[in-house]
C-alpha atoms as a PDB file:
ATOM      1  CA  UNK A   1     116.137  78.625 157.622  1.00  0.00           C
ATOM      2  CA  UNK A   2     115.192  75.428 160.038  1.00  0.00           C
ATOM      3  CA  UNK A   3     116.108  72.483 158.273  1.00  0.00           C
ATOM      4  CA  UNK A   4     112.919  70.111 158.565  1.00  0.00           C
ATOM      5  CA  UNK A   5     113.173  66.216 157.515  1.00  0.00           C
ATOM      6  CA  UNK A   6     110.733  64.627 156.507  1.00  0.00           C
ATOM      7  CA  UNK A   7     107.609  64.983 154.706  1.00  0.00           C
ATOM      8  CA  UNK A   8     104.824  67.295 156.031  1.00  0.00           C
ATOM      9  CA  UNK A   9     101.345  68.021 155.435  1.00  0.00           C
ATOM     10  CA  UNK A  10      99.843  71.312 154.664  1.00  0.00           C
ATOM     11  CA  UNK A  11      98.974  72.118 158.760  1.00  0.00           C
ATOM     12  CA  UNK A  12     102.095  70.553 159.841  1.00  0.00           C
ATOM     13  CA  UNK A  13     103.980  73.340 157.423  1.00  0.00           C
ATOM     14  CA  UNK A  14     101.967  76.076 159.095  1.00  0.00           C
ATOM     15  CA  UNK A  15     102.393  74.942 163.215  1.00  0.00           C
ATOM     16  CA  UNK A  16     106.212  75.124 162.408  1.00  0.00           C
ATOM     17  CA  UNK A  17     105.898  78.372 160.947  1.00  0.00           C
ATOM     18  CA  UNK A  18     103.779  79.848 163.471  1.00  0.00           C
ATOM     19  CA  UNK A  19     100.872  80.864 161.285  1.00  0.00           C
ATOM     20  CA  UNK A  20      98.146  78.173 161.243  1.00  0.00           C
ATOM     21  CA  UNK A  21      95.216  79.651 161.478  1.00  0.00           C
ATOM     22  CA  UNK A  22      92.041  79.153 164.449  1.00  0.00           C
ATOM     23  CA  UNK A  23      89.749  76.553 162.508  1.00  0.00           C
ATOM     24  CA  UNK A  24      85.967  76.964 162.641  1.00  0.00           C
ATOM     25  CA  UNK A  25      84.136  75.316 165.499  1.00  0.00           C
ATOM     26  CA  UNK A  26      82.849  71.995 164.355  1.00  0.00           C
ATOM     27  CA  UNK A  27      79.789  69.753 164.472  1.00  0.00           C
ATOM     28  CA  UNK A  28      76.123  70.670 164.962  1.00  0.00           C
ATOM     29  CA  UNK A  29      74.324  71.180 168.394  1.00  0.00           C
ATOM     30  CA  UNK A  30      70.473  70.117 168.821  1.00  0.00           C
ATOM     31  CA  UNK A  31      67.938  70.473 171.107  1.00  0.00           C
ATOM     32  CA  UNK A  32      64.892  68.212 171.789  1.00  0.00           C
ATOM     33  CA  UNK A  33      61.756  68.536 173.469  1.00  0.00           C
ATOM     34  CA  UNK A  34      60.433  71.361 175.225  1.00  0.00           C
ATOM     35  CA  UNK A  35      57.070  73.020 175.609  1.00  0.00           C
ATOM     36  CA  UNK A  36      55.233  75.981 174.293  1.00  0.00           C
ATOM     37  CA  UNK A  37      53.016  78.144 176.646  1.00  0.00           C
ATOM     38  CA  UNK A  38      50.239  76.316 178.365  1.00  0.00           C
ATOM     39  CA  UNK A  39      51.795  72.976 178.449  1.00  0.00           C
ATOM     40  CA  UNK A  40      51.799  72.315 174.754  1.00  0.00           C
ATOM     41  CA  UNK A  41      54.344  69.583 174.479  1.00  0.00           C
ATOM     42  CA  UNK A  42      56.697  69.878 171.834  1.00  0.00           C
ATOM     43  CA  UNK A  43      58.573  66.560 170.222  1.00  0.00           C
ATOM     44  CA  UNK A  44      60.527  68.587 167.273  1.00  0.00           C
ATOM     45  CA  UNK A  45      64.791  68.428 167.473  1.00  0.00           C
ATOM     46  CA  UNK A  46      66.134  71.529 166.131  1.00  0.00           C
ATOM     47  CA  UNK A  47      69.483  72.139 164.920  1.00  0.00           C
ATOM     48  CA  UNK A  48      72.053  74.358 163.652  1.00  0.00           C
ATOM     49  CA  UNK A  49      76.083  74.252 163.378  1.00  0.00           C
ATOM     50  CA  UNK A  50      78.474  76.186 165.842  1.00  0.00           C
ATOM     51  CA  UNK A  51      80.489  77.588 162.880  1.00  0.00           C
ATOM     52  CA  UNK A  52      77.863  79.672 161.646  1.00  0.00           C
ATOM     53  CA  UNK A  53      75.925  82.376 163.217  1.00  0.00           C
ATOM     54  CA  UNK A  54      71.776  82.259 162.232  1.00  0.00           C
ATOM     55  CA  UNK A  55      68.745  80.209 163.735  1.00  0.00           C
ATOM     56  CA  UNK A  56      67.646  76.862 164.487  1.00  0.00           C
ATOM     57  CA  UNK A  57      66.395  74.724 161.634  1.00  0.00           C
ATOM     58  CA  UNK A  58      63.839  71.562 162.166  1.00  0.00           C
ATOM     59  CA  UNK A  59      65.785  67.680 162.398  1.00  0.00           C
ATOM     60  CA  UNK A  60      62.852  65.542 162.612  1.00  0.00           C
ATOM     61  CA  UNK A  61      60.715  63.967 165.896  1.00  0.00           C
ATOM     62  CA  UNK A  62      60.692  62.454 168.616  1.00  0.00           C
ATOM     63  CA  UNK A  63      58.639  59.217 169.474  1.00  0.00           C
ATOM     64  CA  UNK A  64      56.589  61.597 171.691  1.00  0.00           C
ATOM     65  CA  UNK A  65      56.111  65.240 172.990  1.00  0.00           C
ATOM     66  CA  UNK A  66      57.960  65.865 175.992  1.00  0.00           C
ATOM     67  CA  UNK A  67      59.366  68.550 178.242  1.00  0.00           C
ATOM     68  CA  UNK A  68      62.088  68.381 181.385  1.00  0.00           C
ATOM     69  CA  UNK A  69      63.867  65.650 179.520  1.00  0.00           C
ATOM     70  CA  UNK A  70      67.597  65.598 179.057  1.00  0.00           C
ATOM     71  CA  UNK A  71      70.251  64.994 176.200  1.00  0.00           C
ATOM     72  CA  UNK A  72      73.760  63.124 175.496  1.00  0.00           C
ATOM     73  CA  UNK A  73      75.106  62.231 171.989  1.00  0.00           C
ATOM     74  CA  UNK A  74      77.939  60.350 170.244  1.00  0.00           C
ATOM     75  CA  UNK A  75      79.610  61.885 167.121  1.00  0.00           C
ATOM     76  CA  UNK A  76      77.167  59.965 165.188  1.00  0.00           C
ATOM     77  CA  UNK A  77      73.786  59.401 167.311  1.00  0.00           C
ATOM     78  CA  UNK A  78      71.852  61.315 169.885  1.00  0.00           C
ATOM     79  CA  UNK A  79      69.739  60.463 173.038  1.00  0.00           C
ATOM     80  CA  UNK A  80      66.975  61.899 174.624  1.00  0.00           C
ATOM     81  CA  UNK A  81      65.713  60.061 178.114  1.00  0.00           C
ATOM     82  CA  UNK A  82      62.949  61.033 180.367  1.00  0.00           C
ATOM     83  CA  UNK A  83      61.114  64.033 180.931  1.00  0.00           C
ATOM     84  CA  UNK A  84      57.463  64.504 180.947  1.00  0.00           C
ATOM     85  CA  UNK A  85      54.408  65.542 179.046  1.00  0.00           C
ATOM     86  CA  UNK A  86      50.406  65.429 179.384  1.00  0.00           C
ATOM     87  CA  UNK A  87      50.867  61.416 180.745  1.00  0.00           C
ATOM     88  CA  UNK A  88      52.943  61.902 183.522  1.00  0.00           C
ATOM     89  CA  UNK A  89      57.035  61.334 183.921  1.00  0.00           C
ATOM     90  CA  UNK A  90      58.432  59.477 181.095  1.00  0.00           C
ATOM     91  CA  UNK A  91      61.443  56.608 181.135  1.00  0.00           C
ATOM     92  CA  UNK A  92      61.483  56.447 177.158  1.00  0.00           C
ATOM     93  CA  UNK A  93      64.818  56.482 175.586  1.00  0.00           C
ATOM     94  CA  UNK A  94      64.948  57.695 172.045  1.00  0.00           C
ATOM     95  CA  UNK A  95      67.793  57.635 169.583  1.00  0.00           C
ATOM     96  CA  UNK A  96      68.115  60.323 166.138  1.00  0.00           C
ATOM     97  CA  UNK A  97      71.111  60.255 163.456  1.00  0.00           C
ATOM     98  CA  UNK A  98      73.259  63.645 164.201  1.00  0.00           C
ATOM     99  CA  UNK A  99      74.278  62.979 160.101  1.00  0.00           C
ATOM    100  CA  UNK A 100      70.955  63.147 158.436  1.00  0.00           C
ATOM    101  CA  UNK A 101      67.821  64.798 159.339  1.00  0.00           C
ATOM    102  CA  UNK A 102      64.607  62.262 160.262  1.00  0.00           C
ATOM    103  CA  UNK A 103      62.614  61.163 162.937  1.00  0.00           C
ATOM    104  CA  UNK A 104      63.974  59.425 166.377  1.00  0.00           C
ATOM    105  CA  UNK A 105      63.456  55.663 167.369  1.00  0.00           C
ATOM    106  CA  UNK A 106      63.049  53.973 170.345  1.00  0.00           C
ATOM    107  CA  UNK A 107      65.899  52.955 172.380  1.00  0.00           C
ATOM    108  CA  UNK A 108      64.988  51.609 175.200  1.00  0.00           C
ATOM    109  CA  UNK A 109      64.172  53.183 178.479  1.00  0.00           C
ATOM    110  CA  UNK A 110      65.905  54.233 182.045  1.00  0.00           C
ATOM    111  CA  UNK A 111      65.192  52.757 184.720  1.00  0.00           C
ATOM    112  CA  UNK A 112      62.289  54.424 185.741  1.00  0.00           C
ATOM    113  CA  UNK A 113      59.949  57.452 184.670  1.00  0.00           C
ATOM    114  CA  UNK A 114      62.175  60.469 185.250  1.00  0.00           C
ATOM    115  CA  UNK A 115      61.986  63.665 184.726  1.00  0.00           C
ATOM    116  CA  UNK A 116      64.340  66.703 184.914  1.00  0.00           C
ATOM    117  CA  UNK A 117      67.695  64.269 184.786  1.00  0.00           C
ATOM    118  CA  UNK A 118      70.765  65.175 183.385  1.00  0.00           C
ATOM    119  CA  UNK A 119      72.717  63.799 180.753  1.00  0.00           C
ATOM    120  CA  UNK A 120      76.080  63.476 179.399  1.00  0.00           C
ATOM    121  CA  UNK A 121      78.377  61.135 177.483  1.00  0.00           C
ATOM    122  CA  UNK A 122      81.763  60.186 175.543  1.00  0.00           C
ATOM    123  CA  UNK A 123      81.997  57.999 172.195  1.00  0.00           C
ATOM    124  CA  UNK A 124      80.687  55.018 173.879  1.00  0.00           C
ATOM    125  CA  UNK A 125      78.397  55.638 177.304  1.00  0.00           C
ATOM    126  CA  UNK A 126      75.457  57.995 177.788  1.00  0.00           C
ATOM    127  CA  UNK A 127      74.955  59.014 181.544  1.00  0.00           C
ATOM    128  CA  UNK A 128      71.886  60.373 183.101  1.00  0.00           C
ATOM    129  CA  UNK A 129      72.284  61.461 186.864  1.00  0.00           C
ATOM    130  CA  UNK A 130      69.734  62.878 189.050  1.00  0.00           C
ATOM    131  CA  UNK A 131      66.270  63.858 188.477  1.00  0.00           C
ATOM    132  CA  UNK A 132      62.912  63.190 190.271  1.00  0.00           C
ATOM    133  CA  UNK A 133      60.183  60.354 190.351  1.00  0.00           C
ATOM    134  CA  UNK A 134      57.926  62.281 193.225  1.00  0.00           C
ATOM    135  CA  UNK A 135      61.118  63.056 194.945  1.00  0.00           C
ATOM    136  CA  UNK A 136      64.686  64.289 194.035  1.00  0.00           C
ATOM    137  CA  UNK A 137      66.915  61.231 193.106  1.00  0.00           C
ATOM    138  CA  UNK A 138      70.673  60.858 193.067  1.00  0.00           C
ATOM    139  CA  UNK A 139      70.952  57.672 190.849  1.00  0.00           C
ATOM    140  CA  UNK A 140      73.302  57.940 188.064  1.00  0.00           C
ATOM    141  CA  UNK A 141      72.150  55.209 185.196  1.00  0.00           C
ATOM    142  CA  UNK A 142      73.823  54.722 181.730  1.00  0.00           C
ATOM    143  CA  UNK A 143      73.280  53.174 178.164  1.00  0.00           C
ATOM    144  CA  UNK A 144      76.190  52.181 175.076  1.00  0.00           C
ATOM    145  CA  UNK A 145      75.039  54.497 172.832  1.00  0.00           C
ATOM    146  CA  UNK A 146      75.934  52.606 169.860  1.00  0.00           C
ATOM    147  CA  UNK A 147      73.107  49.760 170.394  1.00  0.00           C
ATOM    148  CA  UNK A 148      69.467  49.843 171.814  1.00  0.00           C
ATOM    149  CA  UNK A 149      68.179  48.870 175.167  1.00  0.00           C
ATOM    150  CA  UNK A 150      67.308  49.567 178.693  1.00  0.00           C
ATOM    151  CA  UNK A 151      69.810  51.653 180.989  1.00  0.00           C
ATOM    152  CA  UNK A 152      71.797  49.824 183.985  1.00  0.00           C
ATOM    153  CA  UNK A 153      72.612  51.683 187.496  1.00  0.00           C
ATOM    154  CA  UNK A 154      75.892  53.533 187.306  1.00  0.00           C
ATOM    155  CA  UNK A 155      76.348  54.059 190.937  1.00  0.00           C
ATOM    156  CA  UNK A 156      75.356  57.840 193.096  1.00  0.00           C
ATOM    157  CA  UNK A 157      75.736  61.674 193.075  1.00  0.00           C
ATOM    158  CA  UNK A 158      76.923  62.424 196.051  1.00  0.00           C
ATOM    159  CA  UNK A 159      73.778  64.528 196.780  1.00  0.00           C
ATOM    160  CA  UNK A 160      70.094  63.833 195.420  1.00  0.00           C
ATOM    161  CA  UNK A 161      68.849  66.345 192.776  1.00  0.00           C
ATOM    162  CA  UNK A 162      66.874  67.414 190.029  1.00  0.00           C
ATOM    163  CA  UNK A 163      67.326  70.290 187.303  1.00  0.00           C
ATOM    164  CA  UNK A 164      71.038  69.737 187.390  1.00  0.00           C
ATOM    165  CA  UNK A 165      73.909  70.661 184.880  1.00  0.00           C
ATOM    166  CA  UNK A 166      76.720  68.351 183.322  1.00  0.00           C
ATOM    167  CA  UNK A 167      79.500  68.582 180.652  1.00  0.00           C
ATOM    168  CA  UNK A 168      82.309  65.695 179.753  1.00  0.00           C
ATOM    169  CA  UNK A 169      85.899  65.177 178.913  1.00  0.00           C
ATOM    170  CA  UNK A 170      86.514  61.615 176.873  1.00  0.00           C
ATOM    171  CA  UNK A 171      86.983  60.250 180.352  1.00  0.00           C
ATOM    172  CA  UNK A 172      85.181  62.404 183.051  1.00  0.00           C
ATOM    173  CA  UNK A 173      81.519  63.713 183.860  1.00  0.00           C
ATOM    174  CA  UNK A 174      80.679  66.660 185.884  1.00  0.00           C
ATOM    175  CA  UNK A 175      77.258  67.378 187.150  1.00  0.00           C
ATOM    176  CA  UNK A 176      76.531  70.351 188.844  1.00  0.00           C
ATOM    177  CA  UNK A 177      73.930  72.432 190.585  1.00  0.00           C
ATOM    178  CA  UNK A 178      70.582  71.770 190.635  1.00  0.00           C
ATOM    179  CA  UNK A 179      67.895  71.420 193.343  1.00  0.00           C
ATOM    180  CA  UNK A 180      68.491  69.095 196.309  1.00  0.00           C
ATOM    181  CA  UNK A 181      66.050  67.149 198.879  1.00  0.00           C
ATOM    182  CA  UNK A 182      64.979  69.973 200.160  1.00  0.00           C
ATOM    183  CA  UNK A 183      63.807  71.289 196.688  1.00  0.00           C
ATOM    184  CA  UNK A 184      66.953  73.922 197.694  1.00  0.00           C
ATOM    185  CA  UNK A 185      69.329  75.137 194.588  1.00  0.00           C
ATOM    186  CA  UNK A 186      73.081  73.458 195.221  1.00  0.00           C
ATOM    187  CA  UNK A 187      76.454  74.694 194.459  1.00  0.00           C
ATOM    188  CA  UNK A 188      77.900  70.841 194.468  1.00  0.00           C
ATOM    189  CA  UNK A 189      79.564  69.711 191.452  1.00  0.00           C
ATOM    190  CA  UNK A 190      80.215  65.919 191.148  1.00  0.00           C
ATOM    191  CA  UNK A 191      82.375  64.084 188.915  1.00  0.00           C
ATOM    192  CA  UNK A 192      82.826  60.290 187.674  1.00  0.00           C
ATOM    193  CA  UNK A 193      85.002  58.363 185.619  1.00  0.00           C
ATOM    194  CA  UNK A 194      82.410  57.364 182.216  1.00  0.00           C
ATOM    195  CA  UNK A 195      84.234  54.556 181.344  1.00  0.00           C
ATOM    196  CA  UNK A 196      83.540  52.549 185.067  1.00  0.00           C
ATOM    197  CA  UNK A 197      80.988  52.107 187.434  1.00  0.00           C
ATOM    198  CA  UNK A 198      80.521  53.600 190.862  1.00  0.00           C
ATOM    199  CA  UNK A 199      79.758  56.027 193.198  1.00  0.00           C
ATOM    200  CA  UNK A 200      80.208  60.018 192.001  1.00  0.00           C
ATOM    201  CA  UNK A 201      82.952  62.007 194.162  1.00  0.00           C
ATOM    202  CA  UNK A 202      82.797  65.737 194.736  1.00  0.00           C
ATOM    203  CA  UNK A 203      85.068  67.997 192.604  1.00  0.00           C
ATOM    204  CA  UNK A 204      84.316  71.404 194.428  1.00  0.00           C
ATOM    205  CA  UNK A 205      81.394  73.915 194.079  1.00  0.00           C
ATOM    206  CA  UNK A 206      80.124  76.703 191.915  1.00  0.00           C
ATOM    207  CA  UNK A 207      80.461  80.284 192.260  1.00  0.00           C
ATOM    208  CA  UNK A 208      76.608  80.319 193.202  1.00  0.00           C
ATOM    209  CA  UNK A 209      74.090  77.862 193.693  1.00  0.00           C
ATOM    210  CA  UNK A 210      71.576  77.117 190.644  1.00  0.00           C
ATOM    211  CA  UNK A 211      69.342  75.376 189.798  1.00  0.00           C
ATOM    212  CA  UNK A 212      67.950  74.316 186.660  1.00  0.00           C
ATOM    213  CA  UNK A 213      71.309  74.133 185.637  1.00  0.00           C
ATOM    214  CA  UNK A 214      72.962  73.479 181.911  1.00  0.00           C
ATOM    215  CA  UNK A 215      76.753  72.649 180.992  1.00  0.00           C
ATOM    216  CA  UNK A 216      78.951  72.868 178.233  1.00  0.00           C
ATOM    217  CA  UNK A 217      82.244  71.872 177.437  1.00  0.00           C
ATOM    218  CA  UNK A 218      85.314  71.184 174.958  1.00  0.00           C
ATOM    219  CA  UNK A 219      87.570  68.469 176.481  1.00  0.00           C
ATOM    220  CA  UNK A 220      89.497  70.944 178.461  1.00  0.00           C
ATOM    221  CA  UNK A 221      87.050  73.515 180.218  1.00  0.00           C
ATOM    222  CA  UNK A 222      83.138  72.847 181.449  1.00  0.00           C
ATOM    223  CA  UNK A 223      81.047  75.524 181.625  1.00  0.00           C
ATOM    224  CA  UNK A 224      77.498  75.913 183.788  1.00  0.00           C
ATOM    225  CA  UNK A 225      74.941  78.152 183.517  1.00  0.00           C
ATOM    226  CA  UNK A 226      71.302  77.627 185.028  1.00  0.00           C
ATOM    227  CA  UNK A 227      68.149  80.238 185.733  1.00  0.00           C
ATOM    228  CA  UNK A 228      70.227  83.456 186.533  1.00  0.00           C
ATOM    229  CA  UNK A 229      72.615  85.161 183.758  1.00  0.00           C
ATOM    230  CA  UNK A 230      75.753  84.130 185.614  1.00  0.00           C
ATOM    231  CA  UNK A 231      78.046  81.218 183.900  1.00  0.00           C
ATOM    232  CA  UNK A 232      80.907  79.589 185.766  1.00  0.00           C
ATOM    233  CA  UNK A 233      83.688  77.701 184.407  1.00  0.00           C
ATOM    234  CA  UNK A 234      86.073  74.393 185.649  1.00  0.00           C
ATOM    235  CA  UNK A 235      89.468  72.727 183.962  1.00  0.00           C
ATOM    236  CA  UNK A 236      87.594  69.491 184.247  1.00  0.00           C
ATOM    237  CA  UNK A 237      90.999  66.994 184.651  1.00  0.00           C
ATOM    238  CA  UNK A 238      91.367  68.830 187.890  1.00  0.00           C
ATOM    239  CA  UNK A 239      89.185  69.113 190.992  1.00  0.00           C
ATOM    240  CA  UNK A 240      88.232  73.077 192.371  1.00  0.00           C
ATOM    241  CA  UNK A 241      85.724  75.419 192.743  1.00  0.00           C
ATOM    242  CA  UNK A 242      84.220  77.405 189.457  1.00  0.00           C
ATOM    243  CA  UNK A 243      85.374  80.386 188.497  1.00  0.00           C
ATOM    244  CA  UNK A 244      83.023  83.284 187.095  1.00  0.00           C
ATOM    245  CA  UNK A 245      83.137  83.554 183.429  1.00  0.00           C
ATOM    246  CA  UNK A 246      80.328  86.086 182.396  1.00  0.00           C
ATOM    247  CA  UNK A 247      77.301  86.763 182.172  1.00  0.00           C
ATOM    248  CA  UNK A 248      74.262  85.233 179.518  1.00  0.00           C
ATOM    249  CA  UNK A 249      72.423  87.879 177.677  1.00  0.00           C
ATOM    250  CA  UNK A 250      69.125  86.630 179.955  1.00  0.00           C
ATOM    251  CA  UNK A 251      68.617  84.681 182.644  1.00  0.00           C
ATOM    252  CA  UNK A 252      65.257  85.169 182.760  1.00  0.00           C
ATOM    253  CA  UNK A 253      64.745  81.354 181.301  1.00  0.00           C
ATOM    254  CA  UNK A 254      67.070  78.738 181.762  1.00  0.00           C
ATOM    255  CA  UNK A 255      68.951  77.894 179.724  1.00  0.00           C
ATOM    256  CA  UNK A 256      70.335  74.312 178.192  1.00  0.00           C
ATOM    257  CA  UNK A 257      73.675  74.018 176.520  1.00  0.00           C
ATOM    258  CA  UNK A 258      75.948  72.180 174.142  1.00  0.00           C
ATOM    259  CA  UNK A 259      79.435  72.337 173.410  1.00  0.00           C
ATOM    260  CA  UNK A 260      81.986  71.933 170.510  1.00  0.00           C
ATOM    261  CA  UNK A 261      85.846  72.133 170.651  1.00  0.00           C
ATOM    262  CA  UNK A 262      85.603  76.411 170.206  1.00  0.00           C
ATOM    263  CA  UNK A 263      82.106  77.259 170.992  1.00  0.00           C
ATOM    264  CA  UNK A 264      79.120  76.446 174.050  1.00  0.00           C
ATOM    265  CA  UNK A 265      76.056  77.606 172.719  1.00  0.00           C
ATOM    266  CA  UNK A 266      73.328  78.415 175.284  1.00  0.00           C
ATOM    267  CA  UNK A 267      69.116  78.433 174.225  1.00  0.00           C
ATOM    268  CA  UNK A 268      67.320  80.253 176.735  1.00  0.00           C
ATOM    269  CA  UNK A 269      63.317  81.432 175.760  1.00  0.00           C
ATOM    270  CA  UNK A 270      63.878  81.808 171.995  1.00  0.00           C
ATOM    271  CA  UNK A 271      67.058  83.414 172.044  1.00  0.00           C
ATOM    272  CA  UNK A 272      70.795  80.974 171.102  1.00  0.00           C
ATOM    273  CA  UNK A 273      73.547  82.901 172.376  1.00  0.00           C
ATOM    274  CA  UNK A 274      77.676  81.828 172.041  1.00  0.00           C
ATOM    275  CA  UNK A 275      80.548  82.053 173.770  1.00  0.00           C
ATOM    276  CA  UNK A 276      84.391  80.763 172.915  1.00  0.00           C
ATOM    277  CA  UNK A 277      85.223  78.264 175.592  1.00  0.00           C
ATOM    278  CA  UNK A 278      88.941  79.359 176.049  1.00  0.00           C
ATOM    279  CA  UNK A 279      87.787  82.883 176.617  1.00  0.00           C
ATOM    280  CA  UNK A 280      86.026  84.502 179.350  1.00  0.00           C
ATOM    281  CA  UNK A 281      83.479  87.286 178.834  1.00  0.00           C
ATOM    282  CA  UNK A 282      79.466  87.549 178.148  1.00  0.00           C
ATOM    283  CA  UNK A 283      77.225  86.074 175.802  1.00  0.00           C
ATOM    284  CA  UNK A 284      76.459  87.270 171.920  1.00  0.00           C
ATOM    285  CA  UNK A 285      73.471  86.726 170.331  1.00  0.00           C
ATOM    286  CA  UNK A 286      73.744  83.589 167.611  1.00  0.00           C
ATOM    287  CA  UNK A 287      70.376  83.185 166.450  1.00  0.00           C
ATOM    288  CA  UNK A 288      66.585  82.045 167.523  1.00  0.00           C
ATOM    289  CA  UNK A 289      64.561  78.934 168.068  1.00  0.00           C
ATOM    290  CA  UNK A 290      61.977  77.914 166.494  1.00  0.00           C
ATOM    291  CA  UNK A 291      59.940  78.295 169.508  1.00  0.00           C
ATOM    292  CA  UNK A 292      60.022  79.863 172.710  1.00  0.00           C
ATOM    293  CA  UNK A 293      60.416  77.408 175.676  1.00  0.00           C
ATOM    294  CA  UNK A 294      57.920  77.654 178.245  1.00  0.00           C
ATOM    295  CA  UNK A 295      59.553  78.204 181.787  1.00  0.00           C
ATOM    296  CA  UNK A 296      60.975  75.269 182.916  1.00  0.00           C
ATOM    297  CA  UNK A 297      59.797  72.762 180.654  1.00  0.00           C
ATOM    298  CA  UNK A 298      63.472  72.546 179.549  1.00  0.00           C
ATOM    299  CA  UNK A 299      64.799  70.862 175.849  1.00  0.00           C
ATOM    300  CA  UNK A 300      67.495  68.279 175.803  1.00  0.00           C
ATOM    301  CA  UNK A 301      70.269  68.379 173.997  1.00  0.00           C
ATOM    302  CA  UNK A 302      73.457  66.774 172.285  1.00  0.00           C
ATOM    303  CA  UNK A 303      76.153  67.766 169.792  1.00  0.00           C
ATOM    304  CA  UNK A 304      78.413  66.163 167.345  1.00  0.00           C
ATOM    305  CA  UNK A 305      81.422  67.056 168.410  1.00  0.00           C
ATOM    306  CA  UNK A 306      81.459  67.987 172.372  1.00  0.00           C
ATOM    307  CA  UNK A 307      84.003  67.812 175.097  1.00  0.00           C
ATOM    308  CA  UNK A 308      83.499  64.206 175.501  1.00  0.00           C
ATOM    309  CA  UNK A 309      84.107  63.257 172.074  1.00  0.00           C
ATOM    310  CA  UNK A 310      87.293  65.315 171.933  1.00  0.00           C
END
């Protein structure tokens, strides 16, 4: 028998004997926005936790309907910037509590209407990248989470776009896919350091191109996904080209993610579907919204405990 000093808690006990077991994914994932059939703008945020299997439950509001908007959170707050709805492209900023349920307040806005940007974030920054005004746009913008107010230019993606995809580490964004000037799906994924400013520089590309891509991610691996089944997967501390992972259940909607440390869950149409990060292999059911997106007019989304947070 090993003879350990010291004093040791429970867990530490059970790594040194080889047996502690897999703990359940943490946190809650949400989802913002969106739009029913014929345009009808949605501004509920729906929820549910990664540990447990079942559907979506309603959060609260947002300060307005909106579809084509994007997501990023903090362990304790979530964003949702741009978009648009029956007035046009939207630059509002909102901000919800991820701890208790209720309605979203203004934050500020970006830095001007947008819609179909990406987000991502750690603890401290949100990031939105991309996106179009009339045209697609490759300015990457970003907000401290923690307080209110407008968003300041982060620097480029290395390639205009809208309808792209992005995941985080605690230090690193990715954004991927997406369509470019040409209104053409991309392959490119990008990646920045969160914590500076500048100019995005190109990681490698995905398996296929996509567009109206979605990410994912613990603090390890990212994965994307966009309007076709297939999902591809990066280490995101390195630079490379994805690697396939499987396949979604449907790719007949696109679909928007959000990750925890175990778990990326993907809502595509009505249907939340799961997959464990460290694994490869295809999509299982999880659960259903409480509406089914219309086409593109895409939710936004945010966790409590994703990749960047990690």
């Amino acid at each position: 028998m090993p003879n350990y000093q010291g004093v040791w808690n429970l867990e530490t006990q059970y790594q040194n004997a080889g047996a502690w077991p897999n703990q359940p994914p943490a946190g809650r994932a949400f989802w913002v926005g969106g739009a029913i059939a014929n345009d009808n703008w949605q501004n509920v945020i729906q929820t549910t936790t990664f540990a447990t299997l079942g559907n979506t439950t309603d959060w609260g509001d947002l300060t307005e309907p909106r579809g084509k908007t994007s997501g990023c959170s903090s362990a304790t707050r979530g964003l949702c910037g741009g978009g648009r709805n029956g007035s046009g492209d939207r630059n509002t900023i909102d901000y919800y509590s991820l701890s208790s349920s209720g309605n979203a307040i203004d934050f500020g806005n970006l830095i001007n209407t947008n819609q179909s940007p990406t987000a991502l974030a750690n603890s401290t920054r949100g990031v939105w990248g991309g996106g179009e005004t009339g045209t697609p746009q490759n300015v990457i913008q970003y907000v401290t989470i923690a307080s209110t107010g407008n968003a300041a230019d982060f620097g480029d993606l290395t390639v205009t776009r809208q309808k792209a995809g992005s995941a985080a580490s605690p230090t690193r964004g990715l954004f991927n896919g997406g369509s470019d000037a040409s209104n053409s799906a991309t392959n490119v994924i990008d990646y920045i350091t969160i914590a500076s400013t500048g100019n995005a520089i190109d990681f490698g590309d995905l398996a296929v191109n996509m567009t109206f891509a979605s990410g994912a991610s613990n603090s390890t691996r990212a994965l994307f996904t966009g309007a076709s089944a297939t999902i591809n997967y990066v280490t995101i501390a390195t630079t490379g080209n994805a690697i396939d992972f499987g396949d979604l259940i449907t790719g007949q909607t696109p679909a928007v993610g959000a990750g925890s440390d175990i778990r990326a869950l993907f809502l595509a149409g009505v249907t939340v579907q799961y997959v464990e990060i460290a694994t490869t292999g295809n999509a299982t059911d999880f659960g259903d919204a409480l509406f089914t997106q219309q086409g593109s007019e895409t939710f936004g989304s945010g966790s409590s405990s994703h990749g960047g947070l990690q």
